[in-house]
Protein backbone atom coordinates (compact mmCIF):
# COMPACT_ATOMS: atom_id res chain seq x y z
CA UNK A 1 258.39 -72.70 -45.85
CA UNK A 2 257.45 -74.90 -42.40
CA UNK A 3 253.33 -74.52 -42.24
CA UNK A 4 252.38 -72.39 -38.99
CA UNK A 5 250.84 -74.34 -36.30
CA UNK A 6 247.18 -74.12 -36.22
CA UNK A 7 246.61 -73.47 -32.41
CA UNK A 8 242.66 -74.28 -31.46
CA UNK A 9 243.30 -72.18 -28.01
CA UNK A 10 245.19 -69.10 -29.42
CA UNK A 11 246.12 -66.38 -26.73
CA UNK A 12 245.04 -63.55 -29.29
CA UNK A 13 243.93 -60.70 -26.41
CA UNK A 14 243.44 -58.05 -29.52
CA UNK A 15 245.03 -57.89 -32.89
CA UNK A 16 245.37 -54.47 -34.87
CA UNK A 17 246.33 -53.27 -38.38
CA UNK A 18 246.88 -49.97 -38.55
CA UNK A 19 248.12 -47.61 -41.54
CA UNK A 20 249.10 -43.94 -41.14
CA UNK A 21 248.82 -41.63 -43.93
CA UNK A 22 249.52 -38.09 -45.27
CA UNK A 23 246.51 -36.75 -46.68
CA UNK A 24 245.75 -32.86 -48.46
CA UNK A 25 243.14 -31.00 -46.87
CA UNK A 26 241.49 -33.86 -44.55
CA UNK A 27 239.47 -32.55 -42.02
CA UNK A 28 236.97 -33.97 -38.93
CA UNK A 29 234.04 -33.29 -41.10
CA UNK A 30 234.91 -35.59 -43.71
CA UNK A 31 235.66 -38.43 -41.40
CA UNK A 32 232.25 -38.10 -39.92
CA UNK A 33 230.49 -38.72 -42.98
CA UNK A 34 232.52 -41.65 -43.39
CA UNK A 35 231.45 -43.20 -40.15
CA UNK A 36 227.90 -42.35 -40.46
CA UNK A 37 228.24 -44.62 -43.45
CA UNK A 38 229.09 -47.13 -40.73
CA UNK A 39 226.46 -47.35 -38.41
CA UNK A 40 224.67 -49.71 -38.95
CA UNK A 41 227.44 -51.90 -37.96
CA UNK A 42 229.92 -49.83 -35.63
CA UNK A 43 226.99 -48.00 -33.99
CA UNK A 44 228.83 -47.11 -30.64
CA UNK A 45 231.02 -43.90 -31.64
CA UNK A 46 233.48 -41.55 -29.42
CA UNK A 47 236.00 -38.68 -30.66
CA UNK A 48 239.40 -39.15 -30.34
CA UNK A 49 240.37 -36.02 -28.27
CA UNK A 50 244.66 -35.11 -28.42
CA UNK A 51 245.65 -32.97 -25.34
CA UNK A 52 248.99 -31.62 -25.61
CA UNK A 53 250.50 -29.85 -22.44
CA UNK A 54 253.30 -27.21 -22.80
CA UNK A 55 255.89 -25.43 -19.91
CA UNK A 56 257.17 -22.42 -20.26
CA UNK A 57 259.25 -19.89 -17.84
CA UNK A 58 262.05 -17.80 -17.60
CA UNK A 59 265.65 -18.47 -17.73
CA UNK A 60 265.76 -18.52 -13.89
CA UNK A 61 263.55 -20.94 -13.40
CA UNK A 62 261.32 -18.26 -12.31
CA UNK A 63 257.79 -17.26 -13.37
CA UNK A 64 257.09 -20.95 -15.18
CA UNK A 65 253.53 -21.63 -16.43
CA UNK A 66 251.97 -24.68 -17.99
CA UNK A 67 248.88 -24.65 -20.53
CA UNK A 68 247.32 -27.52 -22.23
CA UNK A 69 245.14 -27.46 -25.48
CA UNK A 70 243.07 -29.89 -26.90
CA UNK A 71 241.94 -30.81 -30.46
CA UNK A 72 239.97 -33.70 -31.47
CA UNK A 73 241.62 -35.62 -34.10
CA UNK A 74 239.22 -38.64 -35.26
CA UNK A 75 236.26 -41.29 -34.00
CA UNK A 76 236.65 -44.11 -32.44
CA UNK A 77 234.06 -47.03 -33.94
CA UNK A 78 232.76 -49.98 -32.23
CA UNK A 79 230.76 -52.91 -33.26
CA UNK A 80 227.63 -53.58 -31.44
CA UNK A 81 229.16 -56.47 -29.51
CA UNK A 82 232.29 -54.55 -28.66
CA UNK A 83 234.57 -56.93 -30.54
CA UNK A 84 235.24 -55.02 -33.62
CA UNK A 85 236.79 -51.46 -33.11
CA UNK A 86 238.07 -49.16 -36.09
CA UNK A 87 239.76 -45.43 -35.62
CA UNK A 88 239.13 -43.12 -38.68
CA UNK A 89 241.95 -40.16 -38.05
CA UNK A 90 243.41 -37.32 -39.52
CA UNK A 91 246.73 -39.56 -39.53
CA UNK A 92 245.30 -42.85 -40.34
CA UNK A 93 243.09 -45.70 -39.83
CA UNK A 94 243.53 -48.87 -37.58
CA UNK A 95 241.25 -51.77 -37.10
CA UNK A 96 241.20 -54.08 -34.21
CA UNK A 97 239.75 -57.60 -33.03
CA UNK A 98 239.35 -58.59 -29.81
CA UNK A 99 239.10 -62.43 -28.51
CA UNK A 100 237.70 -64.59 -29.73
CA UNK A 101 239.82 -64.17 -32.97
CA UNK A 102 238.98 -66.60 -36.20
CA UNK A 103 241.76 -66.01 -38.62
CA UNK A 104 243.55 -63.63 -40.70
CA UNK A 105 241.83 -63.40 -43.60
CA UNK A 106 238.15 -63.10 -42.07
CA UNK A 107 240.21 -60.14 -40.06
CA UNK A 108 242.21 -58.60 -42.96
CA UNK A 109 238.56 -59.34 -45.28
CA UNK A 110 237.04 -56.49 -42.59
CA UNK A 111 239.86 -54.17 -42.55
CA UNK A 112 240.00 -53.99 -46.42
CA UNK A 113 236.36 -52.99 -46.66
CA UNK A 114 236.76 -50.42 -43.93
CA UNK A 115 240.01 -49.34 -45.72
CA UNK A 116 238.24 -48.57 -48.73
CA UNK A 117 235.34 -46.27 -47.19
CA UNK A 118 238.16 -44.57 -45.44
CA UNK A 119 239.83 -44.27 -48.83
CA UNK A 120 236.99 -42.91 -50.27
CA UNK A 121 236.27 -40.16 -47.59
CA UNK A 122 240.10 -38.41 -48.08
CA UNK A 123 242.49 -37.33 -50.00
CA UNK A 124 244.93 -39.30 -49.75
CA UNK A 125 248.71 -38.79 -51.05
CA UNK A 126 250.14 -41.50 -49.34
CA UNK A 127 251.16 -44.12 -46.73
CA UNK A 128 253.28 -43.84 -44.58
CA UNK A 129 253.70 -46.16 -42.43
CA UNK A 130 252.34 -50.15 -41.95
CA UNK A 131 251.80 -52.20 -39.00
CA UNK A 132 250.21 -55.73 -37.91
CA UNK A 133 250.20 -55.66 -33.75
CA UNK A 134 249.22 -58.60 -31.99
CA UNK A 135 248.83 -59.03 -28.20
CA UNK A 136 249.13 -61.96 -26.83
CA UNK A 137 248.04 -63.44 -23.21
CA UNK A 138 249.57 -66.43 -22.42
CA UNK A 139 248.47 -68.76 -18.93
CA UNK A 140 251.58 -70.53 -17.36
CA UNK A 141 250.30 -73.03 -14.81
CA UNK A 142 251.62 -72.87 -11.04
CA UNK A 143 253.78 -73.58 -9.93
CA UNK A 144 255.76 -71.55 -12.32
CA UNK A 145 259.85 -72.37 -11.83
CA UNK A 146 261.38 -70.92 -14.43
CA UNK A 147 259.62 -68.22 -17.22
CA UNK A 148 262.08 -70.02 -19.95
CA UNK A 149 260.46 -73.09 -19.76
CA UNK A 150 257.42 -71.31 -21.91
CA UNK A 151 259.02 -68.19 -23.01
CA UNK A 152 262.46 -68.19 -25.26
CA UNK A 153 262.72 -64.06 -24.59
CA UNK A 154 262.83 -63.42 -20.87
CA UNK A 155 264.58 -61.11 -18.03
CA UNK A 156 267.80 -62.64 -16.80
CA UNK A 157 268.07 -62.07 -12.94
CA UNK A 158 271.54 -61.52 -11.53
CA UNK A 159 273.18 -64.79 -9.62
CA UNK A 160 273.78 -62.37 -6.79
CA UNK A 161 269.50 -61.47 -6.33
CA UNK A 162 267.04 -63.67 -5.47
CA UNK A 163 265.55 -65.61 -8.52
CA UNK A 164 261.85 -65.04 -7.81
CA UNK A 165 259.45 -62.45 -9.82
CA UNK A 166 256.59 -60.32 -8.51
CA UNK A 167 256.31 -58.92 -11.86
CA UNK A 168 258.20 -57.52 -15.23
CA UNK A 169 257.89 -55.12 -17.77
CA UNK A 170 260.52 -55.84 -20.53
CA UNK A 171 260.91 -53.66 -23.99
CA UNK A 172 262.76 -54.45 -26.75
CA UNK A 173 263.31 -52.79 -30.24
CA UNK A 174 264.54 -55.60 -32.74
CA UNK A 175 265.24 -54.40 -36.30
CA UNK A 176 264.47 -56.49 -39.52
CA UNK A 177 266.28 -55.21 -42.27
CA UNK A 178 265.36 -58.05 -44.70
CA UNK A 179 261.14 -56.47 -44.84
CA UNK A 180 262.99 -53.06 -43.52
CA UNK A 181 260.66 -53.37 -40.11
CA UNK A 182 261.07 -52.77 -36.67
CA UNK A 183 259.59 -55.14 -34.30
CA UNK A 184 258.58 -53.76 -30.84
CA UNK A 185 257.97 -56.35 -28.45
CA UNK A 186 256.72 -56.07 -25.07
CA UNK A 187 256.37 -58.53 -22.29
CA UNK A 188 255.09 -58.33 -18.77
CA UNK A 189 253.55 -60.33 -15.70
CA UNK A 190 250.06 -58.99 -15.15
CA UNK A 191 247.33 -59.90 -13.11
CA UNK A 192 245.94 -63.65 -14.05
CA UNK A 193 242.82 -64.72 -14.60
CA UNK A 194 242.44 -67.13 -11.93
CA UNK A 195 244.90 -68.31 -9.05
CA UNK A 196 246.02 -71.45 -10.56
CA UNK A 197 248.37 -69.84 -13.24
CA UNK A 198 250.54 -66.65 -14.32
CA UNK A 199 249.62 -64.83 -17.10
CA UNK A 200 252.20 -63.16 -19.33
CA UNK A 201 251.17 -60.67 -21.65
CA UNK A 202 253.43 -61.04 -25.05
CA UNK A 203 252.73 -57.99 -27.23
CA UNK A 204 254.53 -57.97 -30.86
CA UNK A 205 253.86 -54.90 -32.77
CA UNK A 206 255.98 -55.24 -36.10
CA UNK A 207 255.78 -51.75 -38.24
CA UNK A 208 257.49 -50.53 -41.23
CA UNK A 209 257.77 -46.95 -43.18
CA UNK A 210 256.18 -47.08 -46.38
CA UNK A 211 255.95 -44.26 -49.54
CA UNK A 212 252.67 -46.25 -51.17
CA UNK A 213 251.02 -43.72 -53.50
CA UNK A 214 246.98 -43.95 -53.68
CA UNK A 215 246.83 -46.29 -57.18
CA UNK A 216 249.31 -48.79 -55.22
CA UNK A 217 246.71 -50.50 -53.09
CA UNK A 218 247.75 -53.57 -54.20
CA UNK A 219 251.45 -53.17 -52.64
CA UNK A 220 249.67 -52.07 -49.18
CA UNK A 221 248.25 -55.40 -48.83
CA UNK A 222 250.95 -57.35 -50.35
CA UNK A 223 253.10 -55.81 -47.39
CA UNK A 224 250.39 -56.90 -44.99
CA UNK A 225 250.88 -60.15 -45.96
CA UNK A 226 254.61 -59.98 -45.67
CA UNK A 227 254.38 -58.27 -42.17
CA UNK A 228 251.95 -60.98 -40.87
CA UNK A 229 253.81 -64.14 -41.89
CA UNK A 230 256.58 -62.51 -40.44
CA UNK A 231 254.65 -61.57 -36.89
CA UNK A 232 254.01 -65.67 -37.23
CA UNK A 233 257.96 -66.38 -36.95
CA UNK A 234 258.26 -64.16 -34.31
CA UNK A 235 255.59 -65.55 -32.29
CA UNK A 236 257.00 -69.51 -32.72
CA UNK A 237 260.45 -67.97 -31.95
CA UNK A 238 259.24 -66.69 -28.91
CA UNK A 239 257.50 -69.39 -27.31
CA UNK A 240 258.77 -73.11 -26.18
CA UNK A 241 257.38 -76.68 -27.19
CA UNK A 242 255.75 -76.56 -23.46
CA UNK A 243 253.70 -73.05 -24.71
CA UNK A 244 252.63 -75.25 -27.61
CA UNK A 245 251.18 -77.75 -25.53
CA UNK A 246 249.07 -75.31 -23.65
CA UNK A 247 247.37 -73.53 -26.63
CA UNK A 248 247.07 -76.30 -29.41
């Protein structure tokens, strides 16, 4: 297999793992003594709150009401600096990094040891569901002529319209049946930085469903691996030799 570049000005905005989980009897409490165990170093702490709005009326259209409820659903943790965030939730855990990011294994390192207090606070029957998600902000300097010259995924403009962008959202849902994941990838002009270039957000999130019992830890990271090295193709598939110049 061709070694991955090592880039020395990587566009990492954020990069998350997240698992999901079905677990017997969890409840809020029990994820509150698990991030009181955590203070020390995720000291800043909010609760996830769901709202979840429902519409209802007659057949005639007449008489239609709406109602919203609320339940809260897990914490939010954050480091002291604010670059290190973990969710403990009745459906999961995640753990993010934001910029500057090292490497994968000091990342995957921290989201093992948080894995295993979160282990330790539930019940768990089993997982669910994987993901690696990395976001990616990438600076194209002005003037900017054609978005393929960085990008090897990009909106094709009709010959009949004018060829010029003042922005894009683009979504696409890309199945890979060989590690039976799903990659979504999103990609969109947002506002830059500074005035000399136009910045691109790339966002992979590659996820697959999982039946991992509790005494198969082993497999959950051995599918992290597999689900990273593969987020690592589809970032050097999606860029061009001219993106490589810019972040090496």
């Amino acid at each position: 297999m061709e070694k991955r570049p090592q880039y020395s000005n990587a566009p990492i905005t954020e990069a998350i793992l997240d698992i999901r989980i079905a677990a017997d009897g969890l409840s809020l409490a029990d994820l509150a003594v698990l991030t009181e165990s955590t203070d020390k170093e995720y000291p800043k702490k909010t609760v996830i709150k769901e709202v979840r709005a429902q519409i209802s009326g007659g057949p005639d259209g007449k008489d239609v009401a709406a109602t919203t409820s609320q339940r809260e659903t897990g914490f939010v943790c954050v480091a002291a600096d604010g670059k290190q965030v973990f969710q403990a939730r009745l459906d999961g855990f995640s753990f993010s990094k934001l910029a500057p990011y090292a490497n994968w294994e000091s990342f995957r390192e921290e989201a093992q040891r948080l894995w295993q207090s979160y282990r330790s606070a539930v019940k768990l029957t089993q997982v669910t569901r994987l993901a690696v998600r990395y976001v990616n902000r990438l600076d194209l300097p002005l003037p900017l002529h054609d978005f393929a010259d960085y990008l090897t995924t990009v909106p094709q403009v009709g010959p009949g319209l004018p060829q010029s962008l003042a922005g894009y959202f683009m979504h696409l849902q890309i199945p890979f049946p060989e590690i039976n994941a799903v990659l979504l990838l999103n990609e969109a002009l947002v506002p830059p930085p500074r005035v000399e270039v136009a910045s691109v957000v790339l966002d992979l999130d590659l996820f697959c469903p999982s039946q991992i019992s509790p005494e198969e830890d082993d497999n959950i990271w051995n599918l992290f691996e597999v689900l990273h090295e593969k987020k690592n193709e589809i970032f050097e598939a999606c860029i061009t030799d001219r993106t490589r110049e810019l972040i090496k």
